[in-house]
Protein backbone atom coordinates (compact mmCIF):
# COMPACT_ATOMS: atom_id res chain seq x y z
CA UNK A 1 55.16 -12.31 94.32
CA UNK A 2 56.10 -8.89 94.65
CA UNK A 3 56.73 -7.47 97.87
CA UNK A 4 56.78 -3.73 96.45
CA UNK A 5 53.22 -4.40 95.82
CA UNK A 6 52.61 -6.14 99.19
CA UNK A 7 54.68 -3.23 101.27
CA UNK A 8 52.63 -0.53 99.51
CA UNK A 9 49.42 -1.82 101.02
CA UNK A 10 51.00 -2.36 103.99
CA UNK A 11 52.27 1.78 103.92
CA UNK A 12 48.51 2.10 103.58
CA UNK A 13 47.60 0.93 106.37
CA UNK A 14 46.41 3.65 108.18
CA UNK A 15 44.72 5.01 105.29
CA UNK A 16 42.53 1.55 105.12
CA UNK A 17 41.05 2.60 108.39
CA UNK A 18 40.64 6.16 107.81
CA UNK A 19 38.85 5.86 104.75
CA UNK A 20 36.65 3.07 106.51
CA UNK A 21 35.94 5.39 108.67
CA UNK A 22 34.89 8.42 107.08
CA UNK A 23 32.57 5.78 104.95
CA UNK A 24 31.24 4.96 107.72
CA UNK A 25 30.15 8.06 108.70
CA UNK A 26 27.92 9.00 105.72
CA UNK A 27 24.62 7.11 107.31
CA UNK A 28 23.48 6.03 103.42
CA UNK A 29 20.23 4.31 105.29
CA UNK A 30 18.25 2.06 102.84
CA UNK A 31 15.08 2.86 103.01
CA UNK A 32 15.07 5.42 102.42
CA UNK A 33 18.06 6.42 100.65
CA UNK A 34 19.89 9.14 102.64
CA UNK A 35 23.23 10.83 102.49
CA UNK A 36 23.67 8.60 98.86
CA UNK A 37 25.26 12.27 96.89
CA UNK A 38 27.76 13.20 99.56
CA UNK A 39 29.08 9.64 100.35
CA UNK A 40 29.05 9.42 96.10
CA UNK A 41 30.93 12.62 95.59
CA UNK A 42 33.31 12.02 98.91
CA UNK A 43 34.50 8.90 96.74
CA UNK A 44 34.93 10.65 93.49
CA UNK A 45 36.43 13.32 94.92
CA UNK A 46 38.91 11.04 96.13
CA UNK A 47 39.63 8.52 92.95
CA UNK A 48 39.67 11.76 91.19
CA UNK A 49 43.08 13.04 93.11
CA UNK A 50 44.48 9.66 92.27
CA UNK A 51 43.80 10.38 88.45
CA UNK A 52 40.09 8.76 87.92
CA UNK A 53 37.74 10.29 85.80
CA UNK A 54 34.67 10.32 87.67
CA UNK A 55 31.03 10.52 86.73
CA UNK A 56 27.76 10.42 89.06
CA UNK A 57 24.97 8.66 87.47
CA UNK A 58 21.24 9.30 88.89
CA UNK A 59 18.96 6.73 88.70
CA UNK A 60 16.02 8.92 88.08
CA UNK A 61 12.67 6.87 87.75
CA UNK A 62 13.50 3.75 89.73
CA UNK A 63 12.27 2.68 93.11
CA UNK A 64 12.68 5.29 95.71
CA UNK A 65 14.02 7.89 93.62
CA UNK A 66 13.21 11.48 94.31
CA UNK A 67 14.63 14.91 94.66
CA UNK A 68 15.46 14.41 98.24
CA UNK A 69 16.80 11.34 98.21
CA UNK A 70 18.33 10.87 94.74
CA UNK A 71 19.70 7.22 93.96
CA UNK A 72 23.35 8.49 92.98
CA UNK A 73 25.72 6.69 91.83
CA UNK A 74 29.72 7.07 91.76
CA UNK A 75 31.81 5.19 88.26
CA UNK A 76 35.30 5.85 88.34
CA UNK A 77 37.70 4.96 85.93
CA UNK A 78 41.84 4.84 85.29
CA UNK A 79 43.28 3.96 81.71
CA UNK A 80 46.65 2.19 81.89
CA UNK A 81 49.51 2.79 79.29
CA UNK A 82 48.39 0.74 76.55
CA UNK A 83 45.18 -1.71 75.52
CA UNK A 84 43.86 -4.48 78.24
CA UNK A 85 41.21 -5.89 80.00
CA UNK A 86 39.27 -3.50 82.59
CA UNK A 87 38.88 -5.49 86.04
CA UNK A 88 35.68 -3.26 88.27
CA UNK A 89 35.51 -3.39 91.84
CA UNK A 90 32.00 -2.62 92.95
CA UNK A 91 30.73 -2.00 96.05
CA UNK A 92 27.02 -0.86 97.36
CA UNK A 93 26.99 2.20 99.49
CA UNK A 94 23.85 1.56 100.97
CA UNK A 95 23.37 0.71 104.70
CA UNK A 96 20.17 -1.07 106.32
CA UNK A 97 18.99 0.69 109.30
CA UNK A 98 21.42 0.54 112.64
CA UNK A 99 18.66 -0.72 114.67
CA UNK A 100 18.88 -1.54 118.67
CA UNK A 101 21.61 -2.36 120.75
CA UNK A 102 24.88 -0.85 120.01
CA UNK A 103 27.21 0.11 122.21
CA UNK A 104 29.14 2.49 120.12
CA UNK A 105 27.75 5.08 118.10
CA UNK A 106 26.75 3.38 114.86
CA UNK A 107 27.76 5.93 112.20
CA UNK A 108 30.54 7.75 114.28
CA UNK A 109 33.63 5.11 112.55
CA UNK A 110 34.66 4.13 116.22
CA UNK A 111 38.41 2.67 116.20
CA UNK A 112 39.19 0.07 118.49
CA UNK A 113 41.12 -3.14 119.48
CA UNK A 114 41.99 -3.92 115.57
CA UNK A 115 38.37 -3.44 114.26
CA UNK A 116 36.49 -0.48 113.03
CA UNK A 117 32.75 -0.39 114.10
CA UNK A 118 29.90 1.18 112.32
CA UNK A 119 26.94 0.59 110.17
CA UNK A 120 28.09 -0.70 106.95
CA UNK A 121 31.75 -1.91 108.23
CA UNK A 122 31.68 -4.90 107.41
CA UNK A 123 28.41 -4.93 104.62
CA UNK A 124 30.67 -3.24 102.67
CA UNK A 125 32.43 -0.24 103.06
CA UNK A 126 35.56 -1.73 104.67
CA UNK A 127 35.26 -3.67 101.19
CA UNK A 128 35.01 -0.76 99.63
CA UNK A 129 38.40 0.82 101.18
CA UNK A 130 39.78 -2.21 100.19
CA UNK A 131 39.73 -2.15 96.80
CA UNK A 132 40.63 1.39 96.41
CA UNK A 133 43.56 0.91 98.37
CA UNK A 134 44.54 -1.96 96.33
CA UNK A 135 43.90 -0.10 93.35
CA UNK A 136 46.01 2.43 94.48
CA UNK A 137 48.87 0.51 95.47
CA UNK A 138 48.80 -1.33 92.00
CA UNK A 139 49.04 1.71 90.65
CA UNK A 140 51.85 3.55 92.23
CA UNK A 141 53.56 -0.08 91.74
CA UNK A 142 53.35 -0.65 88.30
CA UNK A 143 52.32 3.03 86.79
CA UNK A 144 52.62 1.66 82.84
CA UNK A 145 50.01 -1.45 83.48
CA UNK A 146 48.20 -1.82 80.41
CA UNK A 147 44.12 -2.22 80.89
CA UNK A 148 41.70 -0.05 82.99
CA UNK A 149 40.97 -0.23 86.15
CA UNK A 150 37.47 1.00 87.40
CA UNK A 151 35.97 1.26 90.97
CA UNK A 152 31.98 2.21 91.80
CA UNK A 153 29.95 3.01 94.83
CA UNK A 154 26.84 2.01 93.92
CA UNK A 155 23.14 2.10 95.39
CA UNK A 156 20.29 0.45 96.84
CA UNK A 157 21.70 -3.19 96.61
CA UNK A 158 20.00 -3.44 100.16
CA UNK A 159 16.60 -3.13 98.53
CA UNK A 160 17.32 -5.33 95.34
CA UNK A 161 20.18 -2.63 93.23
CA UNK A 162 17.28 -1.57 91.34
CA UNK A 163 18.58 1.86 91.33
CA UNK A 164 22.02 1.07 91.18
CA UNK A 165 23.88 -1.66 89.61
CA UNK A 166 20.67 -2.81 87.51
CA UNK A 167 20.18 0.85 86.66
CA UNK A 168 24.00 0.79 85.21
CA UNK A 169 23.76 -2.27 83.67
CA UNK A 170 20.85 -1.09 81.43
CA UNK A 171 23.02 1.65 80.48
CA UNK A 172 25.95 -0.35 79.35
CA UNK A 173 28.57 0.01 82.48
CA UNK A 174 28.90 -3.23 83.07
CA UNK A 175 29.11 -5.14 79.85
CA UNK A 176 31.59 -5.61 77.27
CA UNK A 177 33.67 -4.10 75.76
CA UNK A 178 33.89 -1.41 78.54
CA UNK A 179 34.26 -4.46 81.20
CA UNK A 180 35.96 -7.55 81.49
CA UNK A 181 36.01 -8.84 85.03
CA UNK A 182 34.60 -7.92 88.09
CA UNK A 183 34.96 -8.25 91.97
CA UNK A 184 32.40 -7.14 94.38
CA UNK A 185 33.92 -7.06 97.98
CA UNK A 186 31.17 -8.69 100.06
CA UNK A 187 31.88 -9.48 103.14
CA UNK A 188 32.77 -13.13 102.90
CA UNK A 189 35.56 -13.67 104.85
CA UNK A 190 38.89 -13.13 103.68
CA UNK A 191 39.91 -16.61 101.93
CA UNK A 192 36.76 -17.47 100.65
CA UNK A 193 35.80 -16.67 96.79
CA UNK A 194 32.19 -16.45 96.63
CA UNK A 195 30.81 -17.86 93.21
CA UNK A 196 27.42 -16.51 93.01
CA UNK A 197 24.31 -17.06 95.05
CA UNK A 198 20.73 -19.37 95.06
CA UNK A 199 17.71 -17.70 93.32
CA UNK A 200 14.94 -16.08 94.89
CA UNK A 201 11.34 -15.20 94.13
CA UNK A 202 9.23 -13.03 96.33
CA UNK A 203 5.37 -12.79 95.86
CA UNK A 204 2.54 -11.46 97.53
CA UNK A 205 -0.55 -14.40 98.53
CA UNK A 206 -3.73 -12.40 98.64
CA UNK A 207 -6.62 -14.12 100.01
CA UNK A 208 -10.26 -12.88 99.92
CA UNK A 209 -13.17 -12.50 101.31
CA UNK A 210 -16.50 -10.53 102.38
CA UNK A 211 -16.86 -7.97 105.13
CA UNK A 212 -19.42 -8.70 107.59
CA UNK A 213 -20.60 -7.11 111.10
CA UNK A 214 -17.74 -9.14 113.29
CA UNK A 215 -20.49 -10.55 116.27
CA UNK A 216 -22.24 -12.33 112.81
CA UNK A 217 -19.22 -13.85 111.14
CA UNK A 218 -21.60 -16.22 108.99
CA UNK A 219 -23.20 -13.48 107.36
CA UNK A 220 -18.80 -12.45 105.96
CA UNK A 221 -16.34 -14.84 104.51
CA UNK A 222 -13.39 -14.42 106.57
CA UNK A 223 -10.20 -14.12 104.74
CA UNK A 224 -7.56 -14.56 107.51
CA UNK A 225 -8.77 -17.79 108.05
CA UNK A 226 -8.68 -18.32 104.43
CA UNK A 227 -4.81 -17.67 104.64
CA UNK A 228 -4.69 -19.74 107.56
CA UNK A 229 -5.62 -23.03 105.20
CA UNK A 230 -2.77 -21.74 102.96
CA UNK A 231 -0.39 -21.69 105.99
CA UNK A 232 -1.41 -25.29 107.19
CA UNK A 233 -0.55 -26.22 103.62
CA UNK A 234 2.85 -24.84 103.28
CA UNK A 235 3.21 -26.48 106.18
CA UNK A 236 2.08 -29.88 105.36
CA UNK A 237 3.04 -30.01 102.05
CA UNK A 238 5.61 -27.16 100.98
CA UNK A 239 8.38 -27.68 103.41
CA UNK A 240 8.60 -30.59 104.11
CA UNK A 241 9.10 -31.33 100.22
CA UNK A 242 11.83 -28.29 100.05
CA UNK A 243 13.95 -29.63 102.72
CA UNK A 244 13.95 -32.94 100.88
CA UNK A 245 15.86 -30.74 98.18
CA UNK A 246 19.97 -30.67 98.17
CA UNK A 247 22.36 -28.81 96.11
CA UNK A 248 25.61 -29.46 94.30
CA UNK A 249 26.39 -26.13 95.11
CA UNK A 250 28.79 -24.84 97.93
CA UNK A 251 26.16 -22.95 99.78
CA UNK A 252 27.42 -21.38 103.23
CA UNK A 253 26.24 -22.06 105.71
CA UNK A 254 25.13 -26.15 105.48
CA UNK A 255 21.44 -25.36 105.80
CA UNK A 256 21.10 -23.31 102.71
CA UNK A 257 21.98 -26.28 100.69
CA UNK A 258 18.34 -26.63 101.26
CA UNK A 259 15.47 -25.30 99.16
CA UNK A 260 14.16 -22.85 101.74
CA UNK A 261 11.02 -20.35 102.12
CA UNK A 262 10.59 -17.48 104.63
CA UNK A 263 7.31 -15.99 105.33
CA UNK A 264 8.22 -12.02 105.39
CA UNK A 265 5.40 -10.85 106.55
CA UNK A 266 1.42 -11.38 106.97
CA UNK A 267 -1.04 -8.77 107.22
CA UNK A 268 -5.04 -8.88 107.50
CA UNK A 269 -8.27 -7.17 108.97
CA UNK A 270 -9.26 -3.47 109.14
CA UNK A 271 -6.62 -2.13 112.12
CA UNK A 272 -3.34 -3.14 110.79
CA UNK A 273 -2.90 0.75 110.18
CA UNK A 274 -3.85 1.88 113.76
CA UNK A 275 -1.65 0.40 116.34
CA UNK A 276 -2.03 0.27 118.95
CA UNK A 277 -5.44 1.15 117.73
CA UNK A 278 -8.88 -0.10 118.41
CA UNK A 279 -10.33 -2.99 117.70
CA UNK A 280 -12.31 -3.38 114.71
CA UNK A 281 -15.65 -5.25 114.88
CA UNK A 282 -15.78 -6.20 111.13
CA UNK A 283 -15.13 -9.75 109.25
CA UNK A 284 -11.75 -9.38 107.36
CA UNK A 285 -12.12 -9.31 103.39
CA UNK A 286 -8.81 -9.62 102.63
CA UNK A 287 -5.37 -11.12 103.90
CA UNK A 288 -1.68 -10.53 102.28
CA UNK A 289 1.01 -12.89 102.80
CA UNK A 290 4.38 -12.19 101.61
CA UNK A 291 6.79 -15.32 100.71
CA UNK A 292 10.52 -15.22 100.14
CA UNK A 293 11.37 -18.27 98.41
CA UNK A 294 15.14 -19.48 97.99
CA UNK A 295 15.97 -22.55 95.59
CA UNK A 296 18.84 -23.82 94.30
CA UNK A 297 20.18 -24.22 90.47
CA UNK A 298 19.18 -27.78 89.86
CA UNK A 299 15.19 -26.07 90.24
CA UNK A 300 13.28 -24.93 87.42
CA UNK A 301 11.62 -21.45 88.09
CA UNK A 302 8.59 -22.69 86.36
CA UNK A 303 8.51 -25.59 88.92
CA UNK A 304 9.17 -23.21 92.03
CA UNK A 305 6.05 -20.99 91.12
CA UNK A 306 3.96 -24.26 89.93
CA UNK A 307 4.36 -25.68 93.57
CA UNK A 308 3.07 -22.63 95.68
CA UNK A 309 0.17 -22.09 93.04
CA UNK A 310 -0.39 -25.70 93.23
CA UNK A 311 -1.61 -25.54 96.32
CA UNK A 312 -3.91 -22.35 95.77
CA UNK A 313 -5.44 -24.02 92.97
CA UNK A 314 -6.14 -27.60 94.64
CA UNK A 315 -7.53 -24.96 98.24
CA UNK A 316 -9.84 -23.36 95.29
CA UNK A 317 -11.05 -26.57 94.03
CA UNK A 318 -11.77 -27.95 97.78
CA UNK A 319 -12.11 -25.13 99.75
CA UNK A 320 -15.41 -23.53 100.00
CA UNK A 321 -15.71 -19.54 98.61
CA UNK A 322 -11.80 -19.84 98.69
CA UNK A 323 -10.30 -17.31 96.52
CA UNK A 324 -6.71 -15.72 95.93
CA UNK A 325 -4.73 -13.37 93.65
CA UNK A 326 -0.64 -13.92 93.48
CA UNK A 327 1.64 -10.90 92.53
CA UNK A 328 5.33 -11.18 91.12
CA UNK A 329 7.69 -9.09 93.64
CA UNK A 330 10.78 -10.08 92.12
CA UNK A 331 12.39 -13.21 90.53
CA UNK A 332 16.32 -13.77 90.66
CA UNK A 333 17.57 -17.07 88.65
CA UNK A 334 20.38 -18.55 90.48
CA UNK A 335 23.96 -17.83 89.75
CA UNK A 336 27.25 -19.92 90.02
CA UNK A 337 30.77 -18.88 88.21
CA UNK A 338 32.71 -21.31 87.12
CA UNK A 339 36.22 -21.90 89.34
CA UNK A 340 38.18 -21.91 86.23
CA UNK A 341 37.15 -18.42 85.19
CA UNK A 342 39.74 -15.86 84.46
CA UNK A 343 38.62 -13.76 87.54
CA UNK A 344 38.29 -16.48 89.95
CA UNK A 345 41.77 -17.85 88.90
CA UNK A 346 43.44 -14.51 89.39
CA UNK A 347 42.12 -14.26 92.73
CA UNK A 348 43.00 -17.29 94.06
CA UNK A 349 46.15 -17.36 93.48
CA UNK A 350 45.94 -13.97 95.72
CA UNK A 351 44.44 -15.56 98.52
CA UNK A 352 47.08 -18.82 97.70
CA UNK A 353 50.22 -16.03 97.87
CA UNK A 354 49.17 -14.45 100.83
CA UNK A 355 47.30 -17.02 102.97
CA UNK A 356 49.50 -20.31 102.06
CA UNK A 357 46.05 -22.28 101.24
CA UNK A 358 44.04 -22.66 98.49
CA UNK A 359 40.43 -20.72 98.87
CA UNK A 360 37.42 -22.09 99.80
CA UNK A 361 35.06 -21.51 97.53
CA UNK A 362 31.41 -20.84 98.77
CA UNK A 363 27.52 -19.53 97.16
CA UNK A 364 25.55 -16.79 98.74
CA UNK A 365 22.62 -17.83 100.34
CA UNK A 366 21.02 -14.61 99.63
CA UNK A 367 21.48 -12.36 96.48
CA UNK A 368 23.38 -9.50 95.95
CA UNK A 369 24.87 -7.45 92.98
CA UNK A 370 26.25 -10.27 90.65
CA UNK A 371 22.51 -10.89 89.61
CA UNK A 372 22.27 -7.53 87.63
CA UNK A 373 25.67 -8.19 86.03
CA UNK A 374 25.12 -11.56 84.51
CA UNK A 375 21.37 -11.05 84.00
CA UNK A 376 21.30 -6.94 82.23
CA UNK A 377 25.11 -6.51 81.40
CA UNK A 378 25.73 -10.08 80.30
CA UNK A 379 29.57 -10.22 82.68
CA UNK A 380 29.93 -13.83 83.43
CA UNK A 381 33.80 -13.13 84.65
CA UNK A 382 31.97 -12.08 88.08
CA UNK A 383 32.81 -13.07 92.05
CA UNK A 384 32.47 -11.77 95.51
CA UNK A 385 35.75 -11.18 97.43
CA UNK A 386 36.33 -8.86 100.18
CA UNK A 387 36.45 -8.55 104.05
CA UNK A 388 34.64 -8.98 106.96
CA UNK A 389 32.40 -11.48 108.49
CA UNK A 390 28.98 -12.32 107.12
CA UNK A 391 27.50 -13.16 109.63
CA UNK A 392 28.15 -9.53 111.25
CA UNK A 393 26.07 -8.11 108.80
CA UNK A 394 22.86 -5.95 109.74
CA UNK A 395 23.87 -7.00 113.19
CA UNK A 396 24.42 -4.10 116.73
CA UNK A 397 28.03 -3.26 116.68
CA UNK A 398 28.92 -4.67 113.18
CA UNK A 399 32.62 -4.49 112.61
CA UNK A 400 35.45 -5.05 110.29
CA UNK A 401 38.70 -6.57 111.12
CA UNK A 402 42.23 -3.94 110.30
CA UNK A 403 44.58 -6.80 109.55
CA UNK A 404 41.34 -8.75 107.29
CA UNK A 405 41.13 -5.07 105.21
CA UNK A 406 44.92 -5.09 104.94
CA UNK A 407 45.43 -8.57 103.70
CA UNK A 408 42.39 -8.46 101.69
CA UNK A 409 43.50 -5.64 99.83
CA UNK A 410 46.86 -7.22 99.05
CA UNK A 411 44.66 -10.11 97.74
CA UNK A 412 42.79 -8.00 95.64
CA UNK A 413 46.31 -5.94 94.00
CA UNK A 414 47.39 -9.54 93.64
CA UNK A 415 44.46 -10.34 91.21
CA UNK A 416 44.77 -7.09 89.37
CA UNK A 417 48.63 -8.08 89.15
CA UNK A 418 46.93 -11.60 87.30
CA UNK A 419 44.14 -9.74 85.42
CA UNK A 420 46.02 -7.27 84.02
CA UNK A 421 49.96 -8.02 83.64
CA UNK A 422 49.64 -11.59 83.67
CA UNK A 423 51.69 -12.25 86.33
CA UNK A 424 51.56 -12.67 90.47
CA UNK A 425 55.26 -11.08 90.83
């Protein structure tokens, strides 16, 4: 191991939390997309006094894009001495909302007591900092590496990447030959290599009916109570046979080994637009129900569908004037690298050199990024790896620890060092 490498990150120390920081003060809010250009420029501007050439990418046309607030994105990129691979850190610069209590000023970059707070610390833009740091460490280290390097800020992964690392995928920025391995820095905690992540499908239940005066229900067909037979179902039926349903994969935490399903969201009647609002004295013709539905990679996503609509057909069948309409929202397959991959192997040995312990290896119970790589750009060589504490994400007061940035950027040069020279020293 190289302590040049190790002592140049540790130099950069104060420049870890200073560029956290000043992250954290763009508030990149997703929905619905603000203060995406200036954060995007602020980071070329900097990769670009390091040597990067830059280029901002505009997602025009996908969800949520308009003139003011355009789904920018930020690809950087640094050609060594000679022929290599090209290892990408990516990182989302999108935030989710700050939300109630805080004690600290979400989007001010407070310092304090070995942690910088803020919006986004953590969920990723201490990640973020990380990577450039260890890219820039690397680099002053070992200025003839052959390869590339390449680091993006990227948008929207909050809201499903659409408009960023999908949109860049479709155009060729993460596939090969431009792209060999990549590391997103998640927030997974800072000797933990996260493999991938379950699958997911959202869809929309829509149950019907027929408006009537509300003091003569009989003369209607009530479609809330409709969605209420659905509900008793799931709950019946749907699951309990999900939590019968185990994975061989490492999902964190224990009870995501588990297939799972979340009701988002359930809206019905005429005053769901008016609250407070009045009361509306009408039979409801129509009910949505939104359903977020986690499984696991031994599931089919044939089979996953098939069970919900299952029980919608058998409710039509028994159910008197029962009738429904499903919509797609989004389907994810699951994901899981394999531990012997080039990328994985590299950064183990990082976390091995600099922890004294081999890493724990873990799957996302939720999505993120890696879905758009494998799935549009075809980049198998893919893992999460980065600081901070999952389970401070989207949370009041969300921070990131100094010494985790620090140690996970050494990490992180310490792969590079693998990916690129072929060697840890």
């Amino acid at each position: 191991m190289n302590e040049r490498l190790l002592q140049a990150i540790d130099d950069r120390r104060d420049d870890v939390v200073a560029l956290t920081a000043e992250l954290i003060r763009f508030p990149t809010i997703n929905p619905p997309g603000e203060a995406y250009r200036p954060c995007a420029e602020f980071i070329g501007a900097r990769l670009r006094k390091r040597g990067f050439e830059t280029e901002f990418i505009r997602a025009e046309g996908t969800p949520g894009d308009t003139d003011r607030y355009p789904r920018v994105n930020v690809v950087a990129r640094f050609d060594g001495r000679s022929p290599g691979a090209c290892v990408h850190f990516n990182s989302h610069i999108d935030v989710v909302e700050a939300g109630d209590g805080w004690t600290v000023d979400p989007f001010a970059g407070i310092v304090r007591d070995g942690r910088v707070y803020g919006r986004g610390a953590c969920d990723m833009k201490g990640g973020l900092a990380a990577s450039i740091i260890a890219a820039e460490a690397f680099m002053e280290v070992y200025p003839d590496f052959p390869g590339a390097i390449e680091i993006s800020g990227t948008v929207d992964e909050e809201s499903g990447g659409f408009g960023g690392v999908a949109h860049l995928a479709g155009l060729g920025y993460f596939s090969k030959p431009r792209v060999d391995h990549v590391i997103i820095p998640e927030p997974l905690n800072k000797d933990r290599i996260c493999l991938g992540h379950r699958g997911v499908w959202w869809a929309e239940i829509e149950t019907k009916g027929e408006i009537a005066h509300g003091s003569m229900p009989f003369l209607g067909d009530n479609a809330v109570r409709h969605m209420g037979a659905v509900l008793q179902a799931f709950e019946d039926e749907l699951f309990p046979a999900l939590d019968r349903k185990i994975t061989r994969m490492p999902v964190v935490p224990e009870g995501a080994r588990r297939s799972t399903m979340n009701i988002n969201s359930i809206h019905g009647g005429q005053t769901e637009d008016f609250r407070p609002g009045l009361p509306s004295p009408n039979v409801p013709d129509s009910c949505r129900l939104t359903i977020d539905r986690r499984f696991l990679l031994e599931e089919d996503l044939a089979t996953v569908k098939a069970e919900v609509t299952g029980i919608l057909e058998r409710l039509k069948r028994e159910r008197k004037k029962f009738d429904y309409e499903i919509r797609d929202l989004m389907e994810v397959l699951p994901l899981m690298t394999e531990r012997d991959a080039p990328v994985v192997k590299a950064v183990a040995q990082g976390i091995h050199a600099i922890f004294d312990r081999e890493p724990d290896y873990v799957i996302s119970p939720g999505t993120y990024d890696q879905k758009h790589i494998a799935r549009i750009g075809h980049i198998y060589d893919c893992i999460a790896y980065g600081p901070g504490i999952l389970d401070l994400a989207h949370r009041p007061d969300e921070w990131v620890g100094i010494e985790d940035m620090v140690e996970s950027a050494k990490v992180m040069a310490i792969g590079l060092n693998v990916l690129l020279r072929g060697t840890t020293g």
